[in-house]
Protein backbone atom coordinates (compact mmCIF):
# COMPACT_ATOMS: atom_id res chain seq x y z
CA UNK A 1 -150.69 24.02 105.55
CA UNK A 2 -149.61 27.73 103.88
CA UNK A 3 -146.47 28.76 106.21
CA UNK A 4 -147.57 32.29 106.75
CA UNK A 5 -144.68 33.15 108.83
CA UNK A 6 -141.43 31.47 107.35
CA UNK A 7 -138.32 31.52 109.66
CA UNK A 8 -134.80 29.79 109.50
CA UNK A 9 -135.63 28.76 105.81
CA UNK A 10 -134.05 31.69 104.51
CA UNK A 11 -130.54 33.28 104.21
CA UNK A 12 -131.18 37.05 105.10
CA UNK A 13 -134.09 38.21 108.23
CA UNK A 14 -136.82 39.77 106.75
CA UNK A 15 -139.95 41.57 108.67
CA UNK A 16 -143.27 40.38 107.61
CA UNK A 17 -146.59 42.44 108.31
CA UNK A 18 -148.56 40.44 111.02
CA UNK A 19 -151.57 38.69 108.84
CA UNK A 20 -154.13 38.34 111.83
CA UNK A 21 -155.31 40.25 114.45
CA UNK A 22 -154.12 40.79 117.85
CA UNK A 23 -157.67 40.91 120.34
CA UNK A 24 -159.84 39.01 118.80
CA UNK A 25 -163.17 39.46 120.34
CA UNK A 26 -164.20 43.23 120.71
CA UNK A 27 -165.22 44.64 124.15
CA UNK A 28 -168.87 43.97 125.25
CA UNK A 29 -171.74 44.01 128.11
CA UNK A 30 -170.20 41.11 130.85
CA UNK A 31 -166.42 41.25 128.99
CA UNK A 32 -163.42 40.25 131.89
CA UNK A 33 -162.10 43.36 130.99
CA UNK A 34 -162.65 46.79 130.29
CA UNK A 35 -163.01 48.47 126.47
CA UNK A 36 -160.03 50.62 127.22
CA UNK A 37 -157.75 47.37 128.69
CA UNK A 38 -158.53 45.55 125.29
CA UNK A 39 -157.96 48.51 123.27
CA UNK A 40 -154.28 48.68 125.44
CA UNK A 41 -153.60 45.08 124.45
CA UNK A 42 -154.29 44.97 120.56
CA UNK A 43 -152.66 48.22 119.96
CA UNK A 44 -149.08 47.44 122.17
CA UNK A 45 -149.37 43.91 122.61
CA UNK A 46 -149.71 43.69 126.33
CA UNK A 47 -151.82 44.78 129.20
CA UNK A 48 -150.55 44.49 133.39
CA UNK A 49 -153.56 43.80 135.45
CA UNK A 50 -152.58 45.11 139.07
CA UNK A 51 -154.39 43.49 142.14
CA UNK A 52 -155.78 40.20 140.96
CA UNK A 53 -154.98 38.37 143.74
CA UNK A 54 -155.21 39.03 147.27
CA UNK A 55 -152.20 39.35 149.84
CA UNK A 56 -153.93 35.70 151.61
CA UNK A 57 -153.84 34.27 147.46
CA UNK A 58 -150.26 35.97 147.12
CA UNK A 59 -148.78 34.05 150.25
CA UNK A 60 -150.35 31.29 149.53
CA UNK A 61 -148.51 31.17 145.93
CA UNK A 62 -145.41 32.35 147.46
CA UNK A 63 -145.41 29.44 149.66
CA UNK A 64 -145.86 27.02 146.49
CA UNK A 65 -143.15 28.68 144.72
CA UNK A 66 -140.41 28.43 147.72
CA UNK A 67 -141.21 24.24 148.35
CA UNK A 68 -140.53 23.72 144.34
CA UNK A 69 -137.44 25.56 144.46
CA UNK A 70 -136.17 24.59 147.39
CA UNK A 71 -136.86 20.54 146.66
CA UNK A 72 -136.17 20.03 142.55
CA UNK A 73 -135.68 16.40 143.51
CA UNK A 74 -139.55 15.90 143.88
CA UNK A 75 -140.13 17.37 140.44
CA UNK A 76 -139.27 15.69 137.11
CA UNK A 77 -135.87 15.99 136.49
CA UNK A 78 -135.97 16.99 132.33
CA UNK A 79 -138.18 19.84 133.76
CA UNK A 80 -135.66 21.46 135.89
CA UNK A 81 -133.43 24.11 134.14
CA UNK A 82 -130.71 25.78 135.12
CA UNK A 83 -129.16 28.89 134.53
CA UNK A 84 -126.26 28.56 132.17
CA UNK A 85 -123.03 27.88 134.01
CA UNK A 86 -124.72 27.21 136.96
CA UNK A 87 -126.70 25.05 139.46
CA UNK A 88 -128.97 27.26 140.39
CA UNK A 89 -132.64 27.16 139.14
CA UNK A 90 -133.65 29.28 136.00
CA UNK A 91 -137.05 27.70 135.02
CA UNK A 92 -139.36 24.61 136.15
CA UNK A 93 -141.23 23.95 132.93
CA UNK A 94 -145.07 22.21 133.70
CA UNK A 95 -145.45 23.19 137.13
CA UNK A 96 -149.52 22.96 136.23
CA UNK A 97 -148.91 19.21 135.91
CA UNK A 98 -146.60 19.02 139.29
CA UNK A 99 -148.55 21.56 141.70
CA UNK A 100 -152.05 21.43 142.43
CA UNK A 101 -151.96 25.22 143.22
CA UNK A 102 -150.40 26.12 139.81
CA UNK A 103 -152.93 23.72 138.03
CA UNK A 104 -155.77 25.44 140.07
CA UNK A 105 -153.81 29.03 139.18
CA UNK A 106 -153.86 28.24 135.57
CA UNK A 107 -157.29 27.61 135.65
CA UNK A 108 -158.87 30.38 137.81
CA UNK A 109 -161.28 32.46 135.44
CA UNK A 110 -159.01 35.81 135.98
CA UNK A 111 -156.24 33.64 133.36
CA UNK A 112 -157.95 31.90 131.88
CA UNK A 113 -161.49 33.26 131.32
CA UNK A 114 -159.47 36.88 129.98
CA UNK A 115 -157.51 34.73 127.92
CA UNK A 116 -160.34 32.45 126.31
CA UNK A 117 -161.84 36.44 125.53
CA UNK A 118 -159.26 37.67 124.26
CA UNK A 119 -158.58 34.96 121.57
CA UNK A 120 -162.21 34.20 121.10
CA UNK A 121 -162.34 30.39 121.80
CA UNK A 122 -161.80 27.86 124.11
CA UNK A 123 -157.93 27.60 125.60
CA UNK A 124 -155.55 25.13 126.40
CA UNK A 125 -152.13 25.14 128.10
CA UNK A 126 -149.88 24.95 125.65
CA UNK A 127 -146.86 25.63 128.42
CA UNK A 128 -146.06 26.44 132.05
CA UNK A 129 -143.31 27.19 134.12
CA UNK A 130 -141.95 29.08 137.26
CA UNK A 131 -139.50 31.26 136.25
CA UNK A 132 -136.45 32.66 138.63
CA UNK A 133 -133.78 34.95 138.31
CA UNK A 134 -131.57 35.04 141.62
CA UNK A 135 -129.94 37.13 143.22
CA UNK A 136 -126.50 38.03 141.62
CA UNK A 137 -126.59 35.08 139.60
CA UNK A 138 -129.61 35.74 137.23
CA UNK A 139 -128.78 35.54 133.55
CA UNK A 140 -130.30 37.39 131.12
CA UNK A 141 -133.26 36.10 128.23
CA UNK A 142 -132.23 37.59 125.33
CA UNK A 143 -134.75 39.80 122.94
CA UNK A 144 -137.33 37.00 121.08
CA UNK A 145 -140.82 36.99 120.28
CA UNK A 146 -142.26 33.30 121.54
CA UNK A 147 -144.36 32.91 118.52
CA UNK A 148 -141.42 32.20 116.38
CA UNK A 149 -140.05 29.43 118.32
CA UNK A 150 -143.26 28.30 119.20
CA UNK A 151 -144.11 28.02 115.05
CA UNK A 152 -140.48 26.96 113.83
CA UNK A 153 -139.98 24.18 116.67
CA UNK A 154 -143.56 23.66 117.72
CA UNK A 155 -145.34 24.02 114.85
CA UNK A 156 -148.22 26.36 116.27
CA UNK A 157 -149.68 27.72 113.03
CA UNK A 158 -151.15 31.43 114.10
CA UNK A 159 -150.35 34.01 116.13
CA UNK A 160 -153.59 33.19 118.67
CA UNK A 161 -151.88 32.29 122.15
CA UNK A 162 -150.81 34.62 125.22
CA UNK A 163 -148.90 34.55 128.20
CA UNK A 164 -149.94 35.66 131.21
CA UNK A 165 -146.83 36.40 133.93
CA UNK A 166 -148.22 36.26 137.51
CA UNK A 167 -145.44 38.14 139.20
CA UNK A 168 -144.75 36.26 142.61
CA UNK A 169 -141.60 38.99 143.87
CA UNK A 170 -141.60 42.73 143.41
CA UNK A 171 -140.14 43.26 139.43
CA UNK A 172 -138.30 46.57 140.14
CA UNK A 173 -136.35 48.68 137.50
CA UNK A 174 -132.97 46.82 139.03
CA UNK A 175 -133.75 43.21 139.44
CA UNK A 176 -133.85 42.21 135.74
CA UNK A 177 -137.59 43.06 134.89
CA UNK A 178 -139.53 41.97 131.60
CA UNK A 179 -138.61 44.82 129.10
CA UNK A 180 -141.02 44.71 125.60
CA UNK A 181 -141.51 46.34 122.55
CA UNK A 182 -145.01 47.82 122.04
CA UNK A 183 -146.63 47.14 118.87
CA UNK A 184 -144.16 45.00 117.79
CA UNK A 185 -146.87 42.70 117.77
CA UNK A 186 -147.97 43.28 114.52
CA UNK A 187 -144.35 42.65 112.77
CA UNK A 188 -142.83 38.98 112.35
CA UNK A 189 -139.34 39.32 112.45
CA UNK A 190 -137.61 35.88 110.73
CA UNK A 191 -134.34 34.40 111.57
CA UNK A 192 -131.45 32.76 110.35
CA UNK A 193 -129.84 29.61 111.47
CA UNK A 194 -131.24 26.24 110.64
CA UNK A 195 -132.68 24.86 113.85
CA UNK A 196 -130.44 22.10 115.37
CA UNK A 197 -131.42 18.98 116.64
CA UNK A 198 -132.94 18.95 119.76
CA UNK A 199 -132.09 22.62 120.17
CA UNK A 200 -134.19 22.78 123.26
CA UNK A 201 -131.33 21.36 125.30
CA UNK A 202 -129.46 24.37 125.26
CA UNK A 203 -132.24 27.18 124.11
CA UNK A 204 -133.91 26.55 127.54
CA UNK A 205 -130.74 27.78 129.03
CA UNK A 206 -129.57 30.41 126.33
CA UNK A 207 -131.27 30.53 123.28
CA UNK A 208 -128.77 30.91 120.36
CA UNK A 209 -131.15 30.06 117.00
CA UNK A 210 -134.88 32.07 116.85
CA UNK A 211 -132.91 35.06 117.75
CA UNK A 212 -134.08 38.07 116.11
CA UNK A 213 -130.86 40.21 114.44
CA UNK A 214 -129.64 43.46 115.86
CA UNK A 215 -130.52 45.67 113.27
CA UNK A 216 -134.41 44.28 113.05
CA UNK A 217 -134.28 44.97 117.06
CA UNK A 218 -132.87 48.41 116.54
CA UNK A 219 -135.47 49.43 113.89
CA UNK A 220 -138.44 47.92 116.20
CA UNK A 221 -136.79 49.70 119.37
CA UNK A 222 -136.28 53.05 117.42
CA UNK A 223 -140.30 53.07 115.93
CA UNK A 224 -142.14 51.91 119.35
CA UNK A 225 -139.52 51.98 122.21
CA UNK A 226 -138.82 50.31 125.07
CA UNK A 227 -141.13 49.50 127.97
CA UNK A 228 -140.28 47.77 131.19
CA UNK A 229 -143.64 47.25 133.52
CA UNK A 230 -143.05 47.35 137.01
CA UNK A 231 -145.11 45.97 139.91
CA UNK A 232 -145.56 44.23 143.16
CA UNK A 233 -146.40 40.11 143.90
CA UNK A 234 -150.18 39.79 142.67
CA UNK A 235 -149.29 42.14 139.21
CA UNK A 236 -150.62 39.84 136.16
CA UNK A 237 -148.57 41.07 132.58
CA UNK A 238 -150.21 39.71 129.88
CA UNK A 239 -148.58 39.82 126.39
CA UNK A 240 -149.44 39.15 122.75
CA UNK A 241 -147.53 35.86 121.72
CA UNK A 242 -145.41 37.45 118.65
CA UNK A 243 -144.66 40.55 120.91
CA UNK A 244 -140.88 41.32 121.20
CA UNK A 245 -139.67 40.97 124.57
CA UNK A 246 -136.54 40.05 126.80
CA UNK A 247 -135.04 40.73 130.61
CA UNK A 248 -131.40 41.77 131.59
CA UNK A 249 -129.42 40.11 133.77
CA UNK A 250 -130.18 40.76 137.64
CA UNK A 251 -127.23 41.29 139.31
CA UNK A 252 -128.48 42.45 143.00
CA UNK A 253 -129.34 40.23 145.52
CA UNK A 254 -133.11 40.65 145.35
CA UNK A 255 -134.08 37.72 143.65
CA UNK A 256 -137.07 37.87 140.72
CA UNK A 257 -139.46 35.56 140.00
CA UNK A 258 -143.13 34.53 138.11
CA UNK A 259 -145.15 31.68 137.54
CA UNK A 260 -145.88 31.63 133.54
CA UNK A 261 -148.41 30.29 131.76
CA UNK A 262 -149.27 30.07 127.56
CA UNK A 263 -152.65 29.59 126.43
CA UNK A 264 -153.44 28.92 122.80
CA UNK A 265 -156.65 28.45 121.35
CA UNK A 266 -157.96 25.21 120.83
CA UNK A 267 -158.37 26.17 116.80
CA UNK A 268 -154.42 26.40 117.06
CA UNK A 269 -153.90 23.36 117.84
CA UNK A 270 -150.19 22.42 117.18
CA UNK A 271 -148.88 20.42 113.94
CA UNK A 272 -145.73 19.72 112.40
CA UNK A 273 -142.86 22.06 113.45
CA UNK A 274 -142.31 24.70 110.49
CA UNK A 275 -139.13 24.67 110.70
CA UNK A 276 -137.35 21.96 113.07
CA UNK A 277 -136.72 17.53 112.43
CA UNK A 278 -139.04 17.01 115.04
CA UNK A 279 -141.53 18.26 117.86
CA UNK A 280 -140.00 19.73 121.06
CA UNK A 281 -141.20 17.43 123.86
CA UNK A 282 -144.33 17.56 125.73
CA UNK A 283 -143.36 19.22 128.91
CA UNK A 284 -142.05 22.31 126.75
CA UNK A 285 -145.26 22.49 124.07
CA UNK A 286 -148.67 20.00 124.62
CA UNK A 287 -149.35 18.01 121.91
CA UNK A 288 -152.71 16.40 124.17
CA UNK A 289 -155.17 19.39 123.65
CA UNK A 290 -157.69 19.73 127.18
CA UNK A 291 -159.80 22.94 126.91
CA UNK A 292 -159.33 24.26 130.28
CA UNK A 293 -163.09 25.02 132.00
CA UNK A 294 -162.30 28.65 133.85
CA UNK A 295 -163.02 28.03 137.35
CA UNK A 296 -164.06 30.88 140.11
CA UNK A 297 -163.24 31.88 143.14
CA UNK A 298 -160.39 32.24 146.21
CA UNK A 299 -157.06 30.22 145.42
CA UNK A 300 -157.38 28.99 148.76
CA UNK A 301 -161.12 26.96 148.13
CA UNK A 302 -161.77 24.47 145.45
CA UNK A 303 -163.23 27.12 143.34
CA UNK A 304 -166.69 26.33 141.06
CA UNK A 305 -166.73 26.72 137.30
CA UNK A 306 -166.76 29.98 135.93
C-alpha cells in the first residue's frame, strides 16, 4: 500500500498537504447535524456539541466514571495508566469493553450515528478510554495529531477516523483543557525518531517519538491560532483525527476528566504499522473490525437501533 503520509522514515520534519478530505458526506434533508456544524468541522477540524445528554444521562455517567476510578483492581491491569511519576490514574484504555454504560455510550446514535455521517460509512471503535487529569497532579499531553501515531504504530492508512470527547467535569480555562489548532487538519506534520520497540509502554504515559517539532508547531500556531473549547459535563468535542491538539498540565485541585472514544471507518481498516516492528496491542488500536449499529434513545433504557 502507497504510504501517503511518511513519518519517522526521514531525517528532517517536513509538512505534507492533507491528500483527502476532512467531512466527507455533505449536509442533507435528515443529516445528525446541521449544514453550518459540518461546514465548522471540515474547515477547523472540530465541532463541540453542547447539551447532548441530559443532567439524569450526565449523573448517570458520572457515577460510571467514579466506580472505575475508584476500583482499577476490577479492570484489566495493562489497561490502567498512570500519570508519569505517579500512582494516580491518567487513562483507562477500553472502557467500552469493561463498562456496559461506556459500551452503550459508544454506541448511542448522537456518537456514533454523527460519526458514521461524517466519514460516510459504517464505524468501528478503533479505541476508548476515560481520561483524568487530577487535581494538582495532572500532567500535561504534549502537542500531537493522533493520526500520526495511529498510521506509524497502528498502521491506519487514511485520515478517516474521529474522536469524540464526552466531557464528564466542567473543562474550564484553568484545569488543563483540550487546546487545538484549527485547520491544522489539512497539514501532516512528520517526525523524527525511529519508533522504539514497544514504545507504547512509555508513550501512554509521555509520549517522546510522534512528536511534532517546535518550529512546525510555531508555524501552525502562528497561521490558525490557538483554541481552547470550554464547557460543562454533557459538552461532546469532536475533532478531525490529524488535527493538532494537546492539554497543559492542571495544577488546581479541580480535577478534569472525559470518556474518549475513536471511530474509524470500516474502509480504514488497520494494516501493517507504517512505521513501527510490530502492531500496538489490541486494547490501544482493534485489529477485530465490528461495525457498531447506532442505537437510540435515554442512556438510562436499553435503547433500540437507530
Amino acid at each position: 500500500m502507497q504510504d501517503l503520509y511518511p513519518t519517522r522514515t526521514m531525517g528532517e520534519p517536513h509538512l505534507l498537504a492533507r491528500a483527502e478530505p476532512v467531512a466527507r458526506r455533505a449536509w442533507k434533508p435528515g443529516a445528525p447535524l446541521t449544514a453550518s456544524q459540518i461546514d465548522q468541522f471540515d474547515r477547523y477540524g472540530f465541532l463541540v456539541m453542547e447539551n447532548l445528554f441530559s443532567e439524569d444521562e450526565m449523573k448517570l455517567l458520572q457515577a460510571e466514571t467514579g466506580h472505575l476510578l475508584s476500583d482499577p483492581t476490577g479492570l484489566k491491569d495493562e489497561t490502567v495508566v498512570a500519570e508519569p511519576g505517579s500512582r494516580e490514574v491518567r487513562s483507562i484504555f477500553e472502557i467500552h469493553g469493561q463498562s456496559r454504560l461506556m459500551a452503550r455510550l459508544a454506541a448511542d446514535e448522537r456518537l456514533a450515528g454523527v460519526a458514521s455521517y461524517l466519514l460516510d460509512d459504517q464505524v468501528y471503535l478503533h479505541q476508548s478510554r476515560l481520561n483524568y487529569k487530577p487535581g494538582f497532579q495532572g500532567k500535561e499531553f504534549y502537542w500531537h495529531s493522533d493520526f500520526e501515531t495511529w498510521h506509524a504504530e497502528d498502521g491506519m492508512p487514511r485520515m478517516r477516523a474521529l474522536s469524540m470527547s464526552v466531557l464528564l467535569a466542567e473543562n474550564t480555562p484553568d484545569n488543563g483543557p483540550l487546546m487545538l489548532i484549527p485547520g491544522s487538519q489539512r497539514v501532516f506534520v512528520s517526525c523524527i525518531g525511529e519508533t522504539p520497540d514497544d514504545h507504547y509502554k512509555q508513550s501512554l504515559r509521555k509520549q517522546q517519538f510522534g512528536v511534532p517539532d517546535e518550529q512546525s508547531l510555531a508555524e501552525l500556531a502562528h497561521k490558525h491560532g490557538i483554541y481552547a473549547p470550554l464547557g460543562k459535563p454533557g459538552t461532546v468535542l469532536l475533532f478531525d483525527c490529524n488535527t493538532m491538539h494537546g492539554s497543559n498540565g492542571n495544577i488546581t485541585p479541580f480535577p478534569r476528566s472525559n470518556a474518549f472514544f475513536v471511530f474509524n471507518a470500516v474502509s480504514n481498516r488497520l494494516v501493517a504499522p507504517f512505521a513501527a516492528s510490530k502492531p500496538r496491542p489490541d486494547f490501544i488500536a482493534a485489529r477485530e473490525v465490528e461495525p457498531i449499529k447506532p442505537v437510540r434513545g435515554n442512556l438510562r433504557g436499553e435503547g433500540v437501533p437507530a
